[in-house]
N, C-alpha and C. Protein backbone atom coordinates (compact mmCIF):
# COMPACT_ATOMS: atom_id res chain seq x y z
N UNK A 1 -39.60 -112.87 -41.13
CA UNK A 1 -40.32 -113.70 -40.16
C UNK A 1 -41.81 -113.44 -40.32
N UNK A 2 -42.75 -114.62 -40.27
CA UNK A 2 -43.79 -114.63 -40.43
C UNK A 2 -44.45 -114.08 -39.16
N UNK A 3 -45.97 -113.17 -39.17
CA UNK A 3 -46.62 -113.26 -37.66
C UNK A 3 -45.22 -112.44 -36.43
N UNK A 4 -44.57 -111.63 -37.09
CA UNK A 4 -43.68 -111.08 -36.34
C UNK A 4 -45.08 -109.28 -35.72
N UNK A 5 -45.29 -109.31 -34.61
CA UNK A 5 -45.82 -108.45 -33.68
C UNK A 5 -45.32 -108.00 -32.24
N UNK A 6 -44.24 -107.14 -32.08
CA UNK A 6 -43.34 -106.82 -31.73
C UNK A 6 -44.84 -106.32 -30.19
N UNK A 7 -45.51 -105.72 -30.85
CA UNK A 7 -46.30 -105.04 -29.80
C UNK A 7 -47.16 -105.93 -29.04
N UNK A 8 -47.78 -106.77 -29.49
CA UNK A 8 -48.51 -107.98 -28.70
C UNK A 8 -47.47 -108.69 -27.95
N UNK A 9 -46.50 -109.34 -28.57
CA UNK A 9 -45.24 -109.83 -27.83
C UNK A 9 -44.47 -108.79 -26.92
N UNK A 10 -44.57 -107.36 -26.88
CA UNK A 10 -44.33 -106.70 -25.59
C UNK A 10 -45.28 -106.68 -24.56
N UNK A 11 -46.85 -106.75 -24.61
CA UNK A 11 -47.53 -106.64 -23.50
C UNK A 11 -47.90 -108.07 -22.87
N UNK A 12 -47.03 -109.01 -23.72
CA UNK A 12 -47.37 -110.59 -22.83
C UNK A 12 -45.62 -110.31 -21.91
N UNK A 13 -44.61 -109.64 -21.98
CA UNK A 13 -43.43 -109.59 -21.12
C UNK A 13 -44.20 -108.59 -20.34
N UNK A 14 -44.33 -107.50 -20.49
CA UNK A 14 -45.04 -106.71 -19.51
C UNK A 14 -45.60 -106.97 -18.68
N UNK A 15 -46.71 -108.14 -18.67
CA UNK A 15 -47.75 -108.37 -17.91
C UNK A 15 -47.10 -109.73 -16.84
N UNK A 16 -45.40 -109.88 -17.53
CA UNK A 16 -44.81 -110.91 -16.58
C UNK A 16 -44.31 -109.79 -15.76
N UNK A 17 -43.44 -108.14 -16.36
CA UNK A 17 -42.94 -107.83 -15.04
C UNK A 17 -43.85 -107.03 -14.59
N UNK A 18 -45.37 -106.54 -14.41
CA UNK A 18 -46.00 -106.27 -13.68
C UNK A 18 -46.22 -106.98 -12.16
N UNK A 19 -46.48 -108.88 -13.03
CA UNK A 19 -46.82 -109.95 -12.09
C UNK A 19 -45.74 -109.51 -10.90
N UNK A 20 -44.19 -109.53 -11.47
CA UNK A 20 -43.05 -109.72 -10.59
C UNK A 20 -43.09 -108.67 -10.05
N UNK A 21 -43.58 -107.48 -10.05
CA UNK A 21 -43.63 -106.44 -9.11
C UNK A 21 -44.43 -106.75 -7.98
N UNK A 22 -45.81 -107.10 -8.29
CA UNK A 22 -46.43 -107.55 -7.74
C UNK A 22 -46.43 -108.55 -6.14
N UNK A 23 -45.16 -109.04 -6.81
CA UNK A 23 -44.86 -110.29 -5.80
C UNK A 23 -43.47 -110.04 -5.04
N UNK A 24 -43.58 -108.53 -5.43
CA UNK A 24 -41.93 -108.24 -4.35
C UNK A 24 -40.86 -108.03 -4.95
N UNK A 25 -40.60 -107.90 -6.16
CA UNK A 25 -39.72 -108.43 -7.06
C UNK A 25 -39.57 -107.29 -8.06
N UNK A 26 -38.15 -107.20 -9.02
CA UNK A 26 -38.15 -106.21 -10.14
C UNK A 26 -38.48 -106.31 -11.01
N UNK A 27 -39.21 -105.52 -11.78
CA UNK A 27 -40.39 -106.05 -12.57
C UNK A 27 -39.43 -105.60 -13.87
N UNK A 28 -38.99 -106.20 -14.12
CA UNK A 28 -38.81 -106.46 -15.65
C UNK A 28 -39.33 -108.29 -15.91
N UNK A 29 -39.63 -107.90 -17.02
CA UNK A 29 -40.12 -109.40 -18.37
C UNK A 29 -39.88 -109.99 -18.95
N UNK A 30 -40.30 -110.75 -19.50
CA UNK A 30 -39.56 -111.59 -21.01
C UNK A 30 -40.52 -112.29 -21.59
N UNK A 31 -39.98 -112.56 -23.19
CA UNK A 31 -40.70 -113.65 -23.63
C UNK A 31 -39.65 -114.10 -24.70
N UNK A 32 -39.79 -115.34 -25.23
CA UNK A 32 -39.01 -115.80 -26.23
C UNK A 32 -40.15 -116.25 -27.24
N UNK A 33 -40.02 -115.89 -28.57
CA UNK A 33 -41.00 -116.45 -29.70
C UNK A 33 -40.33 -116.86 -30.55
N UNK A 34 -40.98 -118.34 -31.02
CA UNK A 34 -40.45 -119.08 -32.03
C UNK A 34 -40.27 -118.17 -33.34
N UNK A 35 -39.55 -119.22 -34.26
CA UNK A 35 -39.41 -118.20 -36.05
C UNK A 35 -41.00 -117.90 -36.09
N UNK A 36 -41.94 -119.45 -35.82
CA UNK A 36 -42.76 -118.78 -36.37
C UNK A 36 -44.05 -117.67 -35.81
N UNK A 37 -43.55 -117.35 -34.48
CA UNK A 37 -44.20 -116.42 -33.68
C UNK A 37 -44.55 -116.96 -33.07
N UNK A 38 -44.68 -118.32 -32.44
CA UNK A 38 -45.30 -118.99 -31.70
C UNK A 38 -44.12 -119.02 -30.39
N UNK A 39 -44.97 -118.38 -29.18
CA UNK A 39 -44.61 -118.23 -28.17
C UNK A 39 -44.15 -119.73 -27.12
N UNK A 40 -42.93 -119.97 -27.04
CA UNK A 40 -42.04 -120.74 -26.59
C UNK A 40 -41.95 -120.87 -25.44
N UNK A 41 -41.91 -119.49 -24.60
CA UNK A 41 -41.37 -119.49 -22.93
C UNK A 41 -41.93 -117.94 -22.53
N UNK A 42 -42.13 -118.06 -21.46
CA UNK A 42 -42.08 -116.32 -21.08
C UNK A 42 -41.79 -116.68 -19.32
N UNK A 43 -41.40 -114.85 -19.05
CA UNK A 43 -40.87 -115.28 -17.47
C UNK A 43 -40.63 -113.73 -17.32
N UNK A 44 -40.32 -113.74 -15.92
CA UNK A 44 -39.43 -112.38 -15.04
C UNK A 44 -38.84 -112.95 -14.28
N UNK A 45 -38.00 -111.80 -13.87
CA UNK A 45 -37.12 -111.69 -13.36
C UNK A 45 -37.39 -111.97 -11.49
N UNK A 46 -36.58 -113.01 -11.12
CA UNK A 46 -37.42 -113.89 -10.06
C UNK A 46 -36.35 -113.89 -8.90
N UNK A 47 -35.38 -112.55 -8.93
CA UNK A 47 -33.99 -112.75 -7.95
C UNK A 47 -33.97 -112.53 -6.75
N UNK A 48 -35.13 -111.60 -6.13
CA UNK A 48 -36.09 -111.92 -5.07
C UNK A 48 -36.72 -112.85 -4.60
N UNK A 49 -37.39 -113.28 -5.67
CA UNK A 49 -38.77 -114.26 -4.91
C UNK A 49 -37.67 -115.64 -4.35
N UNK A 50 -37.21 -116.20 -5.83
CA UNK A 50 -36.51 -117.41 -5.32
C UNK A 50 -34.59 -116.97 -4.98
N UNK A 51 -34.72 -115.77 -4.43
CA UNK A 51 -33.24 -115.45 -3.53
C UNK A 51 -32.31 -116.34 -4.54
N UNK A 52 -32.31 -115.89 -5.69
CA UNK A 52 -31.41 -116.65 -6.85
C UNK A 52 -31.37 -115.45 -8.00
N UNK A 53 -29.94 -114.89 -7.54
CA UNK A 53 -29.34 -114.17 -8.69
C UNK A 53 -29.16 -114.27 -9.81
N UNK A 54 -29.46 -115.21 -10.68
CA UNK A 54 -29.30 -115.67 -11.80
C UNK A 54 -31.00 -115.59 -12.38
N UNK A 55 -31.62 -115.57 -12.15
CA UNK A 55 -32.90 -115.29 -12.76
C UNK A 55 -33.56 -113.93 -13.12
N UNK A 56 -33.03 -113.69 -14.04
CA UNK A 56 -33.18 -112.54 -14.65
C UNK A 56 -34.38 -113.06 -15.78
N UNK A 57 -35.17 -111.89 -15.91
CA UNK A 57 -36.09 -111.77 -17.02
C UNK A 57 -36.31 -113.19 -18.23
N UNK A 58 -35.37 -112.53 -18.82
CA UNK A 58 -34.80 -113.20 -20.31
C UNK A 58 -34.33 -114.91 -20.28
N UNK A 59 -33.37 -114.80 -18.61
CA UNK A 59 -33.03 -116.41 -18.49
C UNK A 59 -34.46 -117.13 -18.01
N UNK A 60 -35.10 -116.63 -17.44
CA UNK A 60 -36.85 -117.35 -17.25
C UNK A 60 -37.50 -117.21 -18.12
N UNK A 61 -37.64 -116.54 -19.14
CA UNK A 61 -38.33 -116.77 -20.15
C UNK A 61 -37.56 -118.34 -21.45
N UNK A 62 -36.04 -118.04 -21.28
CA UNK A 62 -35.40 -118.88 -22.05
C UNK A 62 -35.54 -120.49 -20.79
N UNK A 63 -35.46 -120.72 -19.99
CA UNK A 63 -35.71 -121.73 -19.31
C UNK A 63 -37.20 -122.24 -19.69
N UNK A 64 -38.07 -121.36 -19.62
CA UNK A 64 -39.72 -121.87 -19.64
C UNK A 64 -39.98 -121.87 -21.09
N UNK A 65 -38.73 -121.58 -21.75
CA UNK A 65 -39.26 -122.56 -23.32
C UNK A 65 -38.79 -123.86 -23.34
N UNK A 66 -37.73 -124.07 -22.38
CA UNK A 66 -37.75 -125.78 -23.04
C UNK A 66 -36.54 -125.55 -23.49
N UNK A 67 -35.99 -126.88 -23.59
CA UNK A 67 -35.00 -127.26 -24.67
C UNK A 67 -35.03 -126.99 -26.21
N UNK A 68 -34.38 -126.52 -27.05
CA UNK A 68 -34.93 -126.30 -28.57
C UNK A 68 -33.97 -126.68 -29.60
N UNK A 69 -34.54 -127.43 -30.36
CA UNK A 69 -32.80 -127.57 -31.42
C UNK A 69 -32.39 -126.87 -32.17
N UNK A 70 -32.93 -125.72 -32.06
CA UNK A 70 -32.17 -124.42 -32.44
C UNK A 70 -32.84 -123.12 -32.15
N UNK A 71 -32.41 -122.24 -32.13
CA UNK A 71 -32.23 -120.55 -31.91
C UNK A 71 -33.06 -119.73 -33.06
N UNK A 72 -32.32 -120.65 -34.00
CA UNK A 72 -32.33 -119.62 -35.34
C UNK A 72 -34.00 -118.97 -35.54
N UNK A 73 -33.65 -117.65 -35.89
CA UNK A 73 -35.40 -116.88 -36.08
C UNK A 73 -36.04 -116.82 -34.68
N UNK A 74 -35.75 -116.95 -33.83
CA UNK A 74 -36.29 -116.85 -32.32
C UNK A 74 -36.03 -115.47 -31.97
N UNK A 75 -36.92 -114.50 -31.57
CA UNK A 75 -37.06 -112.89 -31.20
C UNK A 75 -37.06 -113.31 -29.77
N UNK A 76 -36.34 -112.73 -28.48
CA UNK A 76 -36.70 -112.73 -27.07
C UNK A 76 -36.95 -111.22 -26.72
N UNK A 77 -37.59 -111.06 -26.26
CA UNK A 77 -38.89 -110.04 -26.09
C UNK A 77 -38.64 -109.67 -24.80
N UNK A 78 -38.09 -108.46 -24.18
CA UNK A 78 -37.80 -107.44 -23.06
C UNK A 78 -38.28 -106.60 -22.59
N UNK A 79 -38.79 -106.36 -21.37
CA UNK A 79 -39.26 -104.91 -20.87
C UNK A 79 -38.40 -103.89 -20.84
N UNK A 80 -36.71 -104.91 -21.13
CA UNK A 80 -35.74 -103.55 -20.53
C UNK A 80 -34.53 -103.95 -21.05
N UNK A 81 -33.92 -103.18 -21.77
CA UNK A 81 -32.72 -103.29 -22.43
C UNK A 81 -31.77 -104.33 -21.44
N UNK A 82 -31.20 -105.92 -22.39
CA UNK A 82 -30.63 -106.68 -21.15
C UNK A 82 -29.65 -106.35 -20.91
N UNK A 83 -28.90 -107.22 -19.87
CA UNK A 83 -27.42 -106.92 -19.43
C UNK A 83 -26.84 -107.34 -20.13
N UNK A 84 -25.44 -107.66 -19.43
CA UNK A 84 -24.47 -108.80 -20.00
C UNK A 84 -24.49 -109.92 -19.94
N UNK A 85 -25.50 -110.22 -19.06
CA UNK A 85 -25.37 -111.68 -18.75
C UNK A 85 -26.80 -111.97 -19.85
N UNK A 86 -27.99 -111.46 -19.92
CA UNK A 86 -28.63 -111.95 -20.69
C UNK A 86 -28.15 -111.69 -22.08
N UNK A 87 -27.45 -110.88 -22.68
CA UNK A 87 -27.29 -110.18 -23.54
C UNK A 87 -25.86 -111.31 -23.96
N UNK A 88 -25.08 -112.02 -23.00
CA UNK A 88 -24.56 -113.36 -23.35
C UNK A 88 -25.22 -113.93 -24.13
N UNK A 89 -26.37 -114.65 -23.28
CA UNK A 89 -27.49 -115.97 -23.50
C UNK A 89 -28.03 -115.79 -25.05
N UNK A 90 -28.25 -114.11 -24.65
CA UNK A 90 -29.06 -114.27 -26.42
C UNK A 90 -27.82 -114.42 -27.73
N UNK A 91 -26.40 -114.14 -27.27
CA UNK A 91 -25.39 -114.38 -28.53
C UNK A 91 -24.68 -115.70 -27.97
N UNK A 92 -25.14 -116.25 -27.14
CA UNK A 92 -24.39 -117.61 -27.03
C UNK A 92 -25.51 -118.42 -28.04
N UNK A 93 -26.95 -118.49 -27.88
CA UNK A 93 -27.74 -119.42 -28.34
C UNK A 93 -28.45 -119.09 -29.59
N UNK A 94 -27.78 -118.21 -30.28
CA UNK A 94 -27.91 -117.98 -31.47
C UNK A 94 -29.41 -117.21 -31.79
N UNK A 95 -29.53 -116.34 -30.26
CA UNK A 95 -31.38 -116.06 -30.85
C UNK A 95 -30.92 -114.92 -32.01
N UNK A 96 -32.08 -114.94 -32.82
CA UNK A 96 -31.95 -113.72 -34.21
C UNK A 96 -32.71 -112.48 -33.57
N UNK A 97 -33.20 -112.26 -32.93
CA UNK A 97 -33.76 -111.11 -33.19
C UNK A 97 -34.21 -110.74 -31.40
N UNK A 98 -33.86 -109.41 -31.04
CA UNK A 98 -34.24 -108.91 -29.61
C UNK A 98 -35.14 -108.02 -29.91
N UNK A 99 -36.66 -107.36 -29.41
CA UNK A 99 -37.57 -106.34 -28.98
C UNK A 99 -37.15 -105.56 -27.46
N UNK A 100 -37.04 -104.57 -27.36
CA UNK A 100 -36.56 -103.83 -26.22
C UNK A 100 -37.81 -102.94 -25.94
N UNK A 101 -38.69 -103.20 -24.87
CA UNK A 101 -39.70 -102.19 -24.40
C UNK A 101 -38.81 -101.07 -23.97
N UNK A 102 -37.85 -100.47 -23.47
CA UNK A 102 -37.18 -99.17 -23.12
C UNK A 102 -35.78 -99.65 -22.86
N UNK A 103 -35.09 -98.62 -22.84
CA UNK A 103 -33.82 -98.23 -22.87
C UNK A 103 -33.14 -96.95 -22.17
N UNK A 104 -34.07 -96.36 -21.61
CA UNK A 104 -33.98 -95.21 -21.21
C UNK A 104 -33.48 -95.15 -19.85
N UNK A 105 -34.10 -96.13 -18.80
CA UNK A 105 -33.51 -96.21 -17.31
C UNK A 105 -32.47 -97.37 -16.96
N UNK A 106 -32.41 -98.12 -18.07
CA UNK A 106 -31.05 -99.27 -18.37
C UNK A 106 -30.45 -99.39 -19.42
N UNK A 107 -29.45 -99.22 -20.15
CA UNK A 107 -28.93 -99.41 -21.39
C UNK A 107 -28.12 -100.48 -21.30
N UNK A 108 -28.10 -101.35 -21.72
CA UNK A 108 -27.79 -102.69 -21.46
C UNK A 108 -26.91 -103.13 -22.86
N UNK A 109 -26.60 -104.01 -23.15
CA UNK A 109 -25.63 -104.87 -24.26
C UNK A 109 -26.56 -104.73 -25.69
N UNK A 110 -27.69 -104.01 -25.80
CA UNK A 110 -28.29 -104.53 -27.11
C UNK A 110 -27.53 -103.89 -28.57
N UNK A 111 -26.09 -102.74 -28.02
CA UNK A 111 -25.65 -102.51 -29.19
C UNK A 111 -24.70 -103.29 -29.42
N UNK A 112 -24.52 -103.90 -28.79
CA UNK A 112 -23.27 -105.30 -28.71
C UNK A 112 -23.65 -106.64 -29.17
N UNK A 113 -24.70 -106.96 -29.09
CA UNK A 113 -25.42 -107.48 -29.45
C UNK A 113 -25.99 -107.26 -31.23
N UNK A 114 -26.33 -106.24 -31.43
CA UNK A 114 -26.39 -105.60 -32.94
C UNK A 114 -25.12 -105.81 -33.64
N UNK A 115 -24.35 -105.52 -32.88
CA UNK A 115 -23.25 -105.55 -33.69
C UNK A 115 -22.36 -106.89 -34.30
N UNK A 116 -22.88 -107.84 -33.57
CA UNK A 116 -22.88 -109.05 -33.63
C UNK A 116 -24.09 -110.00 -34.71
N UNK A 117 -24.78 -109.03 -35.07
CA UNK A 117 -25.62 -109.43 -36.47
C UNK A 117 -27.52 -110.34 -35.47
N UNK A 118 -27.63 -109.58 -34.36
CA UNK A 118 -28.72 -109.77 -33.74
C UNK A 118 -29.50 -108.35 -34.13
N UNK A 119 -30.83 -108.84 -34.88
CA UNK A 119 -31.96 -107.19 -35.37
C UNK A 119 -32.23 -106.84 -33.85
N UNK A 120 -32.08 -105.57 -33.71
CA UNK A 120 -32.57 -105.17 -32.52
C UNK A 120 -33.74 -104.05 -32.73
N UNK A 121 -34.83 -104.12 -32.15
CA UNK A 121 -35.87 -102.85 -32.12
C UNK A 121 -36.37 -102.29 -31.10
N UNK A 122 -35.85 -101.11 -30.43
CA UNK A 122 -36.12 -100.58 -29.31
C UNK A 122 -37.41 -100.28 -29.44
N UNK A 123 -38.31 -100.43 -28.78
CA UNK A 123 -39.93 -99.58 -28.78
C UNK A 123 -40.23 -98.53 -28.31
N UNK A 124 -39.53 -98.04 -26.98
CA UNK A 124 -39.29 -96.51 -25.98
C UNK A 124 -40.84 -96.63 -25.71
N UNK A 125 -41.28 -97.65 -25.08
CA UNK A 125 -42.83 -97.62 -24.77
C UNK A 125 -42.58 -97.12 -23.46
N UNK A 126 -43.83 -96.39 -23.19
CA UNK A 126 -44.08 -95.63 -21.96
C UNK A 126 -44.64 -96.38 -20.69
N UNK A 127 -44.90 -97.67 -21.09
CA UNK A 127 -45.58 -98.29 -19.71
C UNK A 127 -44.40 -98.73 -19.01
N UNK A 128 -43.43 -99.37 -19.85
CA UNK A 128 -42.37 -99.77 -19.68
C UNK A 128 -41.16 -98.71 -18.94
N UNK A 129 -41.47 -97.53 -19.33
CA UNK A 129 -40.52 -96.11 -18.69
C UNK A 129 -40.89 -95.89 -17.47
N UNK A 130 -42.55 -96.05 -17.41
CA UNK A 130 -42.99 -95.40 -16.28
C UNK A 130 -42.70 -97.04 -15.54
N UNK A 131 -42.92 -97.93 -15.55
CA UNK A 131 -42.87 -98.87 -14.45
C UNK A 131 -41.74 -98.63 -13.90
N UNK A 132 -40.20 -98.98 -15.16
CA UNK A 132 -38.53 -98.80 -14.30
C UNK A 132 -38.65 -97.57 -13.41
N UNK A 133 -39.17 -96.87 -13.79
CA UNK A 133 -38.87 -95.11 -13.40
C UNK A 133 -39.49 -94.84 -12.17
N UNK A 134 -40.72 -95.53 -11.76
CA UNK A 134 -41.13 -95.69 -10.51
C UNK A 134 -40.27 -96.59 -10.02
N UNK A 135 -40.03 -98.07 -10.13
CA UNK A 135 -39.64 -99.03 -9.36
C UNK A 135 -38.18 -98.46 -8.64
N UNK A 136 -37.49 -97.67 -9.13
CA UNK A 136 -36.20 -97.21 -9.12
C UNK A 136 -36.43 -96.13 -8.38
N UNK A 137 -37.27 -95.23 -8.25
CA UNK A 137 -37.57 -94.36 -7.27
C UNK A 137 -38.05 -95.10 -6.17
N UNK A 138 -38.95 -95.67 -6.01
CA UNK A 138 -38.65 -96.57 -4.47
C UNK A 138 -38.25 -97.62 -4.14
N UNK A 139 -37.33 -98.34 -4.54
CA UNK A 139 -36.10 -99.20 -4.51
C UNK A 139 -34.75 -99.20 -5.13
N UNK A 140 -34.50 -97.99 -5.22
CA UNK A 140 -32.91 -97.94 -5.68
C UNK A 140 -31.78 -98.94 -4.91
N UNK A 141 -31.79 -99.19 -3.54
CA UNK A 141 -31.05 -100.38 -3.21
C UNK A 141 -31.13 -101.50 -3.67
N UNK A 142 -32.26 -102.00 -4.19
CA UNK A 142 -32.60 -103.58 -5.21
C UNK A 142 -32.44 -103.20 -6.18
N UNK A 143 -32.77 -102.40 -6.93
CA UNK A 143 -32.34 -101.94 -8.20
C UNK A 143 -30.73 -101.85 -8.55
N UNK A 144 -30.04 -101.23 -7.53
CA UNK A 144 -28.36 -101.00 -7.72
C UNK A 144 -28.02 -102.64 -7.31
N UNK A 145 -28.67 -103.50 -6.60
CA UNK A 145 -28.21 -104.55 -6.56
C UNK A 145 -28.51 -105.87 -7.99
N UNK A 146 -29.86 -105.75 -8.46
CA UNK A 146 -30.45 -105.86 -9.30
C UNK A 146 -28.38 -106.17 -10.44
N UNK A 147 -28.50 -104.59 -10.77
CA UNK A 147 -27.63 -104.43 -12.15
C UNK A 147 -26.43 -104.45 -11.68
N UNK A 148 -25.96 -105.37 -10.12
CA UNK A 148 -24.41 -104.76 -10.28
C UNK A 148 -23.92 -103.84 -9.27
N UNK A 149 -24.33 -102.77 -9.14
CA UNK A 149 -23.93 -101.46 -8.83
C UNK A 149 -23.43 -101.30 -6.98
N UNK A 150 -22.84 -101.35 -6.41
CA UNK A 150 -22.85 -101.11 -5.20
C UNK A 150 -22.99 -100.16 -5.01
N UNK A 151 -23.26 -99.69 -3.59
CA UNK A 151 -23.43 -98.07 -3.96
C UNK A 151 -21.75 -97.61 -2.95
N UNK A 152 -21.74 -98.30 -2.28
CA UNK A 152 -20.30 -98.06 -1.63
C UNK A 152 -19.21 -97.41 -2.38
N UNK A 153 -19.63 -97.96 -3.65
CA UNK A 153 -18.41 -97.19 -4.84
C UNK A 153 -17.91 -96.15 -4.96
């Protein structure tokens, strides 16, 4: 892939889940970039703001690109290792290639995803550690709701 910059394309998701912290919300990011690096969509995770569980990071970044007639060579760009449900989206729609800002406070589908013939490149960036790592220290109830987790369990 041409113009492939894994690190510029992490601090434009970043600066979406900063925004979404910002506004009440769990700050993870996204971005989706075309084959040819040309930035398509970007978004966060919005399951707060618009009280709609389904807006995760990755699906707002893949919504705010648009319709596309194909996948192929498209990198979607993460603050945070995805779930299952994004980690669907990216092997339902054929994206090639995932960037993972951390992995450390979520481990999510990206080896399932690999294994399925998607390049994956974790970065273990620190802005990205320290944001989950705070946000999760003072909201572990949105956070366990966030991924799933009840705590009743």
């Amino acid at each position: 892939m041409r113009n492939f910059d894994p690190q510029s394309w992490l601090a434009v998701a970043l600066e979406e889940a900063r925004l979404g912290l910002a506004e009440g919300g769990i700050p993870i990011g996204a971005a989706l970039y075309g084959a040819e690096g040309q930035l398509l969509g970007r978004g966060r995770n919005r399951r707060v703001q618009d009280d709609d569980p389904s807006t995760h990071g990755e699906t707002a970044a893949f919504r705010n690109a648009g319709r596309q007639p194909s996948y192929r060579g498209a990198t979607m760009v993460s603050t945070l290792s995805p779930c299952w449900y994004c980690s669907g989206l990216i092997r339902q729609f054929g994206i090639s290639r995932l960037v993972i800002g951390e992995a450390r406070t979520f481990y999510g589908g990206h080896d399932w995803l690999a294994e399925h013939g998607v390049g994956v490149l974790v970065l273990d960036n620190a802005d990205c550690v320290e944001l989950m790592t705070e946000f999760i220290a003072a909201r572990p109830e949105l956070w366990h709701e966030d991924i799933g987790l009840d705590s009743a369990r």
